[in-house]
PDB file of N, CA and C in Angstrom:
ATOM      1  N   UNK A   1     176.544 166.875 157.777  1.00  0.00           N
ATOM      2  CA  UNK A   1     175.901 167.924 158.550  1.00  0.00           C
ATOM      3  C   UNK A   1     175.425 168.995 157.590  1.00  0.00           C
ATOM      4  N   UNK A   2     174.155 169.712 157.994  1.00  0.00           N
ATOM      5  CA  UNK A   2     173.730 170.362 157.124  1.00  0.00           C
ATOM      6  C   UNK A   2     173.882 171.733 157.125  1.00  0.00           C
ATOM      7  N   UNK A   3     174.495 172.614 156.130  1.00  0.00           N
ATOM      8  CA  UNK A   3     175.071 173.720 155.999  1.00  0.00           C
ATOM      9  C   UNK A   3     173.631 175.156 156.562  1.00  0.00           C
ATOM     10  N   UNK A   4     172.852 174.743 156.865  1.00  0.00           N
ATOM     11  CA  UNK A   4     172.084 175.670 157.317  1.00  0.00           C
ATOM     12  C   UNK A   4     171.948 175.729 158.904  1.00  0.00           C
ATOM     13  N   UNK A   5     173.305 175.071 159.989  1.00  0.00           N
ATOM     14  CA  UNK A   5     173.016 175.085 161.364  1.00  0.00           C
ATOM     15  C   UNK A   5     173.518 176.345 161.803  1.00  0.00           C
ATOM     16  N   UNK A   6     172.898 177.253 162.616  1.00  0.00           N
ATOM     17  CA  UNK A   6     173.690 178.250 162.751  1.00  0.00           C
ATOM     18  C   UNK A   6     174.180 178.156 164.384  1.00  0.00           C
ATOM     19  N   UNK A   7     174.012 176.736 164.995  1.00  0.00           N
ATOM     20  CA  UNK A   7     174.587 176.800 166.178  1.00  0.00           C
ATOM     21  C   UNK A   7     175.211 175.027 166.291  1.00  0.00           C
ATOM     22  N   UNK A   8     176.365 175.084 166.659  1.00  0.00           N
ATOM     23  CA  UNK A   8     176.732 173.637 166.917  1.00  0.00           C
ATOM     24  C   UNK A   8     177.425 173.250 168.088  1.00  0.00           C
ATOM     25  N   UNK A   9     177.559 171.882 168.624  1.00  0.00           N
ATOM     26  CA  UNK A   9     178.560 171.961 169.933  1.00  0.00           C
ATOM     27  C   UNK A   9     178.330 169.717 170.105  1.00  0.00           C
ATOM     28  N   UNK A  10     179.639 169.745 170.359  1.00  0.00           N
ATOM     29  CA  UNK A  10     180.011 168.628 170.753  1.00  0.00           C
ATOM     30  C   UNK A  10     180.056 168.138 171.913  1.00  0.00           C
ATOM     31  N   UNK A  11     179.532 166.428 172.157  1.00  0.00           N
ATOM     32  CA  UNK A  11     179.492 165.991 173.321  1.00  0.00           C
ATOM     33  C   UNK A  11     180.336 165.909 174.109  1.00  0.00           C
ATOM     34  N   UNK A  12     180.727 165.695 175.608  1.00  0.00           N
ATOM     35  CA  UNK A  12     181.987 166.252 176.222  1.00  0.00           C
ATOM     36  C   UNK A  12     183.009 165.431 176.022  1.00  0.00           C
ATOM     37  N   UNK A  13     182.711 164.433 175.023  1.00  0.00           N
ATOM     38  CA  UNK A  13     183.904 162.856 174.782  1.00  0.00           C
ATOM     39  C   UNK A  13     183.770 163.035 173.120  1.00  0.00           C
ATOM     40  N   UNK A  14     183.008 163.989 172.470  1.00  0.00           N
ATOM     41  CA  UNK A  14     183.306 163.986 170.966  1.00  0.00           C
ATOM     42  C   UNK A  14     182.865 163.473 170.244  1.00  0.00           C
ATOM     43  N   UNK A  15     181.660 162.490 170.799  1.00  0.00           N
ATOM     44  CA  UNK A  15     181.291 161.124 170.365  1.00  0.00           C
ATOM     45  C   UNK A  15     179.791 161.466 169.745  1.00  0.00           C
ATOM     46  N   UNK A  16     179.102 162.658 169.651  1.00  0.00           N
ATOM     47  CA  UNK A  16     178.060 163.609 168.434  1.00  0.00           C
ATOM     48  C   UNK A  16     178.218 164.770 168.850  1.00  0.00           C
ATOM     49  N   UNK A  17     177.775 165.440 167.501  1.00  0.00           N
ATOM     50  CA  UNK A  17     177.599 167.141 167.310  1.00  0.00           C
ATOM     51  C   UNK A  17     175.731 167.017 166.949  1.00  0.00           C
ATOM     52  N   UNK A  18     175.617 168.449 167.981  1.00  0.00           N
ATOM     53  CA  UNK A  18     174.461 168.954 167.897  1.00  0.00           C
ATOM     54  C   UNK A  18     174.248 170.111 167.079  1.00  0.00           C
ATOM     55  N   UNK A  19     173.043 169.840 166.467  1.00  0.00           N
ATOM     56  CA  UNK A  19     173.943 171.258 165.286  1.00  0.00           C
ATOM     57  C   UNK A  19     171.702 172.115 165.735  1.00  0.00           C
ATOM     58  N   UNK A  20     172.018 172.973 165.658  1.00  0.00           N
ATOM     59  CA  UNK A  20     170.279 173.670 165.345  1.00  0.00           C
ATOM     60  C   UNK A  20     169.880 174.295 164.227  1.00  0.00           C
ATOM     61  N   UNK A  21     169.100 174.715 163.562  1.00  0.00           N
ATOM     62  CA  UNK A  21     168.765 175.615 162.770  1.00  0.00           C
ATOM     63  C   UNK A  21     167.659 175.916 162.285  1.00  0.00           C
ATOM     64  N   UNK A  22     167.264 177.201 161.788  1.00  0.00           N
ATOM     65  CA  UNK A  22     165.533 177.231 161.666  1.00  0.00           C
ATOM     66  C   UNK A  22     164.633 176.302 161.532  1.00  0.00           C
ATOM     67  N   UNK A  23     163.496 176.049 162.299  1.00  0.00           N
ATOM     68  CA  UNK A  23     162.478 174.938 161.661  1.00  0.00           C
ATOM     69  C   UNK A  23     161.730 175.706 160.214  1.00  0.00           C
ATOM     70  N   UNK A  24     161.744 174.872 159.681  1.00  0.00           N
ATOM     71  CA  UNK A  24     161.024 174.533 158.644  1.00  0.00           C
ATOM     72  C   UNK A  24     160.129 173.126 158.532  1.00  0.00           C
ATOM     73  N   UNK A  25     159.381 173.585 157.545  1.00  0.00           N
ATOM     74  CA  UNK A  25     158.727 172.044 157.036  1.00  0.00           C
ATOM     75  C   UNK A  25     159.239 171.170 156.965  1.00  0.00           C
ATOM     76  N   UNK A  26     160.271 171.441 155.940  1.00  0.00           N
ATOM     77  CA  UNK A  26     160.794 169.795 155.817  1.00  0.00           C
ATOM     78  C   UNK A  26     161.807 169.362 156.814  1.00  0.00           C
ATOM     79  N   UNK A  27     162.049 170.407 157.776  1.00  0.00           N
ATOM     80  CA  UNK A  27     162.867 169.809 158.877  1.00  0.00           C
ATOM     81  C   UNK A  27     162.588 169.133 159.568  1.00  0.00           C
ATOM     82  N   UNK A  28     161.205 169.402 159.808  1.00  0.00           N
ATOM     83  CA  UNK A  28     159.769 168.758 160.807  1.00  0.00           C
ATOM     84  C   UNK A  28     159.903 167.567 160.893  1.00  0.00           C
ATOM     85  N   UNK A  29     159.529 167.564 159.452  1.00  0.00           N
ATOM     86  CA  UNK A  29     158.950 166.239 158.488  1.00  0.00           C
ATOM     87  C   UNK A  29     160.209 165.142 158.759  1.00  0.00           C
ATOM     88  N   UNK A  30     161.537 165.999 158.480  1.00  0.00           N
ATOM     89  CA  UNK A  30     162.606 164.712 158.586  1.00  0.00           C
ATOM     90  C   UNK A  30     163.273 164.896 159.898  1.00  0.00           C
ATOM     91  N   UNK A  31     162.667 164.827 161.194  1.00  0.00           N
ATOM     92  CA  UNK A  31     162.809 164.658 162.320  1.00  0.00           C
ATOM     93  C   UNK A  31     163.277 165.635 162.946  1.00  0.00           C
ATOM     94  N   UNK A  32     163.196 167.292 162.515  1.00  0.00           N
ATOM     95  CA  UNK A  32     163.130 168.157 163.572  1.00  0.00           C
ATOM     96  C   UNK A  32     164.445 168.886 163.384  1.00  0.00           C
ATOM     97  N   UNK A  33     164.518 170.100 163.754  1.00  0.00           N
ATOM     98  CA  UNK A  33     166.005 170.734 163.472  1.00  0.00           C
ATOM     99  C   UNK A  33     167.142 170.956 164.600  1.00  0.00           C
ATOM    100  N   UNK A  34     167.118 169.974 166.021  1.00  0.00           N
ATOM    101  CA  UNK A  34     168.061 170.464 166.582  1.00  0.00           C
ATOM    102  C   UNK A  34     168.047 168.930 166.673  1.00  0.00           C
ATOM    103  N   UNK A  35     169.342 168.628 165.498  1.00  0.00           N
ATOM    104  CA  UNK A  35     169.728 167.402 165.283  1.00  0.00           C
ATOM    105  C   UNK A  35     171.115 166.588 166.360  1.00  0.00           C
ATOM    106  N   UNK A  36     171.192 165.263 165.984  1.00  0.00           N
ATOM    107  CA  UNK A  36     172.647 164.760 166.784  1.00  0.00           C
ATOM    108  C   UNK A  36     172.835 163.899 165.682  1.00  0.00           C
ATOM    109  N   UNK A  37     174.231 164.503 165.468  1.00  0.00           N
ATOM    110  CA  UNK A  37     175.180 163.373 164.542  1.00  0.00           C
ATOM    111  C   UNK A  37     176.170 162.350 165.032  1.00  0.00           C
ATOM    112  N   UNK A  38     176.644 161.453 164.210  1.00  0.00           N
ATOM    113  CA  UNK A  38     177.822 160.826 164.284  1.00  0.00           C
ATOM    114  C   UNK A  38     178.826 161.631 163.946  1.00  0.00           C
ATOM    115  N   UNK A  39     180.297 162.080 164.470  1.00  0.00           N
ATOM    116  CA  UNK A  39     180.776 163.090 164.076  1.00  0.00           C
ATOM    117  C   UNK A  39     181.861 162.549 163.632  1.00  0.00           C
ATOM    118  N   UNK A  40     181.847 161.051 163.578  1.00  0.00           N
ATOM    119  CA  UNK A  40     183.203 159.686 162.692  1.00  0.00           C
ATOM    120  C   UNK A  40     182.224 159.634 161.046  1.00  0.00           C
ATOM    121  N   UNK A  41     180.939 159.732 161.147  1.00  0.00           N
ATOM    122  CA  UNK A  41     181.034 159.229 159.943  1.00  0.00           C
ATOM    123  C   UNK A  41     179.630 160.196 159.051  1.00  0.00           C
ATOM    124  N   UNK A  42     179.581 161.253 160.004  1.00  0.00           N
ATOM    125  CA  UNK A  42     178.259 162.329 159.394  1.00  0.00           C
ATOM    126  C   UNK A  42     177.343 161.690 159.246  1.00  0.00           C
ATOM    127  N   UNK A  43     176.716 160.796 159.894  1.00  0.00           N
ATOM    128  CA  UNK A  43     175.305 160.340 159.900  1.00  0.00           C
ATOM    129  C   UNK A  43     174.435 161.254 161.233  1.00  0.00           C
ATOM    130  N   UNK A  44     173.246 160.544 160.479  1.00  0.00           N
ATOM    131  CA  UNK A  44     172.432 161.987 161.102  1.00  0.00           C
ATOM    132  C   UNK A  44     171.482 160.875 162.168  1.00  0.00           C
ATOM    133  N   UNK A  45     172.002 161.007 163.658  1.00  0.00           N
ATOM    134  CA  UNK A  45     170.905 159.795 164.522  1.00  0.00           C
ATOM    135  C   UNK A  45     169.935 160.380 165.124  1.00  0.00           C
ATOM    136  N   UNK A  46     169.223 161.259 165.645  1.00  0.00           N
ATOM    137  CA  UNK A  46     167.960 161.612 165.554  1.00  0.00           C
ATOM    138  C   UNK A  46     167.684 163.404 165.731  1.00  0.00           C
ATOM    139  N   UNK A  47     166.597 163.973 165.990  1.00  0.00           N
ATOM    140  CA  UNK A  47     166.436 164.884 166.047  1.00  0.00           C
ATOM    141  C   UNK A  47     165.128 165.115 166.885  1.00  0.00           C
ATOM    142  N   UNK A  48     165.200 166.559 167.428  1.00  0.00           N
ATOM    143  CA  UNK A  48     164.024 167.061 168.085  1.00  0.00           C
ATOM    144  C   UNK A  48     163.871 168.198 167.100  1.00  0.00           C
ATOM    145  N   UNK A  49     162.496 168.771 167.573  1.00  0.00           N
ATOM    146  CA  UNK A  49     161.749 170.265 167.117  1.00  0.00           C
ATOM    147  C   UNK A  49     162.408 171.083 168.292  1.00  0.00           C
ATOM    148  N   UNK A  50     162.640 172.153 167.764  1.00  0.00           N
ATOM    149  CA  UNK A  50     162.861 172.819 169.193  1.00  0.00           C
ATOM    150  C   UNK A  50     162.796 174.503 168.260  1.00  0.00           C
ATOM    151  N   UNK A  51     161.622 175.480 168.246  1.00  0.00           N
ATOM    152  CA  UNK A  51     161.531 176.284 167.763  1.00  0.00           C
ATOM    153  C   UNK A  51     162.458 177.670 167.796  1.00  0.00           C
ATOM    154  N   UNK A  52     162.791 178.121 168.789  1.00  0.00           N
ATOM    155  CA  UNK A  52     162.906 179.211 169.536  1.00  0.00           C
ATOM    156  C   UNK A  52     164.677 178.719 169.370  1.00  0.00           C
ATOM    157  N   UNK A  53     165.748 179.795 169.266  1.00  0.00           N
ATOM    158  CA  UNK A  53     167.103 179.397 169.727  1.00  0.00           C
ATOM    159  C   UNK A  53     167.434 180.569 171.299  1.00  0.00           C
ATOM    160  N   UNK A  54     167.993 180.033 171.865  1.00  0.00           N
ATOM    161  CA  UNK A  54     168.449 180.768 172.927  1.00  0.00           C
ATOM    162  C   UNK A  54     169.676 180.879 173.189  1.00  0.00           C
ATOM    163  N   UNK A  55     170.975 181.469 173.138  1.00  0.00           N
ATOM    164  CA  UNK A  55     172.360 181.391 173.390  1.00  0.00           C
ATOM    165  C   UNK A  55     172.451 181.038 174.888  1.00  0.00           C
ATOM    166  N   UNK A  56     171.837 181.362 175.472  1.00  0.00           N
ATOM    167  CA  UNK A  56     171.868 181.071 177.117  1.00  0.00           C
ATOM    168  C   UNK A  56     171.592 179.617 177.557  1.00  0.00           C
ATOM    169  N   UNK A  57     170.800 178.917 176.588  1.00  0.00           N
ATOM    170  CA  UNK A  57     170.267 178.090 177.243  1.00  0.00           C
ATOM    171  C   UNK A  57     171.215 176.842 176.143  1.00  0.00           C
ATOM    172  N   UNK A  58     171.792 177.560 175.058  1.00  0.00           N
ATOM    173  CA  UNK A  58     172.358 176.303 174.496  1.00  0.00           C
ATOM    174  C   UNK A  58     173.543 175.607 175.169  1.00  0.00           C
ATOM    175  N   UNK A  59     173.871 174.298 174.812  1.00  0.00           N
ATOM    176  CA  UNK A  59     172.944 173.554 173.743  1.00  0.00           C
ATOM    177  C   UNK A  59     171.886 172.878 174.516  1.00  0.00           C
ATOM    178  N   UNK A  60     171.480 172.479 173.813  1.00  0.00           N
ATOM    179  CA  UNK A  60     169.734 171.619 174.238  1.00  0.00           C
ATOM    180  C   UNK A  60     169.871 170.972 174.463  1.00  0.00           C
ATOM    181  N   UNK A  61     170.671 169.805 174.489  1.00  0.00           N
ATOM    182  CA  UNK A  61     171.136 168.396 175.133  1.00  0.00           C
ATOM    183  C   UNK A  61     172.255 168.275 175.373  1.00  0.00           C
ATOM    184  N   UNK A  62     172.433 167.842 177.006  1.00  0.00           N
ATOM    185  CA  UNK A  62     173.224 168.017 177.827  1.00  0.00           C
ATOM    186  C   UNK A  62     174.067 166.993 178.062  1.00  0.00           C
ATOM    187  N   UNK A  63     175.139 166.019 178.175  1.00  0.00           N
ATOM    188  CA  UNK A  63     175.642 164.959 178.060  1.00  0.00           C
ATOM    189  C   UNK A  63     176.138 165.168 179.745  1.00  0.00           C
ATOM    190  N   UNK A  64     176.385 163.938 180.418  1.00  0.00           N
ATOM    191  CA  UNK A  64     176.865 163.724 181.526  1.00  0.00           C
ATOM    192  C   UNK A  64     178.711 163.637 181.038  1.00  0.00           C
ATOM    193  N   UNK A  65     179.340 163.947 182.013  1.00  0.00           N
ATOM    194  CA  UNK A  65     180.937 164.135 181.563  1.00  0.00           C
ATOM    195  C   UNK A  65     181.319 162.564 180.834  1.00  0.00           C
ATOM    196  N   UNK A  66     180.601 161.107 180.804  1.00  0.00           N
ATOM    197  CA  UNK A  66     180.880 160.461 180.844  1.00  0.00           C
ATOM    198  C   UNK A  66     180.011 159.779 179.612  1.00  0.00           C
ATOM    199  N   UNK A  67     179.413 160.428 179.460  1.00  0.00           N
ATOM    200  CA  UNK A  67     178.501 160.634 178.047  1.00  0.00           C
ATOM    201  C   UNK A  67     177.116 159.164 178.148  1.00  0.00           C
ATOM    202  N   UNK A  68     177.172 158.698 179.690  1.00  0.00           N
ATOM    203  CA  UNK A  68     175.942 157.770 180.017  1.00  0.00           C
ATOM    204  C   UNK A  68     174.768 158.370 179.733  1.00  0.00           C
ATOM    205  N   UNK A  69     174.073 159.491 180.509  1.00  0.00           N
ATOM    206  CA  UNK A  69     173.455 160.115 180.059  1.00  0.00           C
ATOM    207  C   UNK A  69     173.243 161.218 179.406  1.00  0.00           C
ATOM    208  N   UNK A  70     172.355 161.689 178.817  1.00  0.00           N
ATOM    209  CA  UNK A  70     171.737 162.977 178.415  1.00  0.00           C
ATOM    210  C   UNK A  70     170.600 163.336 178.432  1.00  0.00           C
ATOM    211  N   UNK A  71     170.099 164.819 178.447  1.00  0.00           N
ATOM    212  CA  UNK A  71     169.048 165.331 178.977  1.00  0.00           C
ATOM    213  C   UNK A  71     168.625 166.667 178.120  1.00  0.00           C
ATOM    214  N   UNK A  72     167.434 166.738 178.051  1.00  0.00           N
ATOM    215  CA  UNK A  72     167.254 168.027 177.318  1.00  0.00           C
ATOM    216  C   UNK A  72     166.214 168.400 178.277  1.00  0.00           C
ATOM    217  N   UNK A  73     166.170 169.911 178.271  1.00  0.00           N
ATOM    218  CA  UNK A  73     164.913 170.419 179.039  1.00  0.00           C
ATOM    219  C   UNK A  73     163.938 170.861 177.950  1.00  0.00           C
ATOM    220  N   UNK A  74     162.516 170.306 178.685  1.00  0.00           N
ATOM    221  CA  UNK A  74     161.294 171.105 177.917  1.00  0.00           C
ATOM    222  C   UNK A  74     160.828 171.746 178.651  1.00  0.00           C
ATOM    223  N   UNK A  75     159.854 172.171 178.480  1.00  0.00           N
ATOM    224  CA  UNK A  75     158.842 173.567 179.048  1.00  0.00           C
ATOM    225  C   UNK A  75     158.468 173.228 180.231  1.00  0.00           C
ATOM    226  N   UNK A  76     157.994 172.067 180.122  1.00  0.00           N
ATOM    227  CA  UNK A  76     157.650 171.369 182.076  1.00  0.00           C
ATOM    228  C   UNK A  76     158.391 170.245 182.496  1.00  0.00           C
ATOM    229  N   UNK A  77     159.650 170.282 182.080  1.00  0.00           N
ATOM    230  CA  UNK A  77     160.157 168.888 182.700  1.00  0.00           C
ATOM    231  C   UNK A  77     161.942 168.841 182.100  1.00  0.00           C
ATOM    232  N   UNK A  78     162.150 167.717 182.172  1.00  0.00           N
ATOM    233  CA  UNK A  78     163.305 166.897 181.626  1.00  0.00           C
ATOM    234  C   UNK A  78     163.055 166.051 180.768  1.00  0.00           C
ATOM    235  N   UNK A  79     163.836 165.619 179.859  1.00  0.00           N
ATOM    236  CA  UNK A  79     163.759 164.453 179.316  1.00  0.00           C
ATOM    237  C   UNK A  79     165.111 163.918 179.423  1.00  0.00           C
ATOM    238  N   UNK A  80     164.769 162.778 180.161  1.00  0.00           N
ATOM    239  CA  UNK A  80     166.216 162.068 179.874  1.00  0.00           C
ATOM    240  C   UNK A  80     166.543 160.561 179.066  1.00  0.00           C
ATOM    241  N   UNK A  81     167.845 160.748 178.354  1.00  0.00           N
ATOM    242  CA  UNK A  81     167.889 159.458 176.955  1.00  0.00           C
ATOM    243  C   UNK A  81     169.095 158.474 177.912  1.00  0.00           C
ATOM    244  N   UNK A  82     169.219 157.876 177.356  1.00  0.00           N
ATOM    245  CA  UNK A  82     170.679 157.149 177.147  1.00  0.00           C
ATOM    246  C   UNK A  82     171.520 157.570 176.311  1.00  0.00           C
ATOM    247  N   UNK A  83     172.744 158.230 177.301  1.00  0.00           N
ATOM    248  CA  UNK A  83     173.206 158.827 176.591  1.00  0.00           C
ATOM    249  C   UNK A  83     174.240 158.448 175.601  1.00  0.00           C
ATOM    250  N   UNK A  84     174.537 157.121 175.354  1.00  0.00           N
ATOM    251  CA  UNK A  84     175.526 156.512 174.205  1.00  0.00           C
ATOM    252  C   UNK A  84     174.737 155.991 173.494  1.00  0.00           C
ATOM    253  N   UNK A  85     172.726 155.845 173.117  1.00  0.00           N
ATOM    254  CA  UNK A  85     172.406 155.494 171.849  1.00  0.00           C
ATOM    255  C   UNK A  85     171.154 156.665 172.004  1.00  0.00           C
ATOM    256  N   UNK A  86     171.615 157.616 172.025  1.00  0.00           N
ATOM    257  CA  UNK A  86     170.141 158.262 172.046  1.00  0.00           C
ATOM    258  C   UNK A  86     169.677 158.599 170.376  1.00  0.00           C
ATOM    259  N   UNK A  87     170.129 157.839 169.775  1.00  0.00           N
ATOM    260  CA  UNK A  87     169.896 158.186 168.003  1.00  0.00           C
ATOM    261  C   UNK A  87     168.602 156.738 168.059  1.00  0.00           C
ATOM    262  N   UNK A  88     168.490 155.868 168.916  1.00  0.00           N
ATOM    263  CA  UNK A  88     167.372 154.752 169.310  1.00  0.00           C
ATOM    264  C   UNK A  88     166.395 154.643 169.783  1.00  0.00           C
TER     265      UNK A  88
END
């Protein structure tokens, strides 16, 4: 995990950490700064852009208690993953 997140939070079973932190370029470039890890073995499974941080609204992806799904909100909608491979 990368020492520049200044916000983090775990899925409700433990099973990734969401970490955020300023966009930059090369955050962009290597898939965006409000990342999801493996939190057994610090691998990094995917990432969104997400510019703006909000304490109210964190975190950005939402896990179901059962960790099937997850969901992040955008500006006009939902997005919803699967929530045990959403690094796919």
């Amino acid at each position: 995990i990368r020492s520049g997140a200044i916000a983090v939070s775990f899925s409700p079973q433990g099973s990734y950490i969401q970490t955020w932190e300023k966009l930059t370029d090369e955050l962009q470039a290597a898939g965006g700064n409000l990342r999801i890890w493996n939190p057994k073995t610090g691998a990094f499974l995917t990432g969104f852009s997400q510019k703006a941080f909000s304490k109210e609204q964190w975190p950005y992806v939402k896990w179901t208690d059962d960790e099937l799904v997850a969901c992040m909100r955008i500006s006009n909608g939902i997005h919803l993953y699967n929530g045990q491979d959403i690094g796919k």
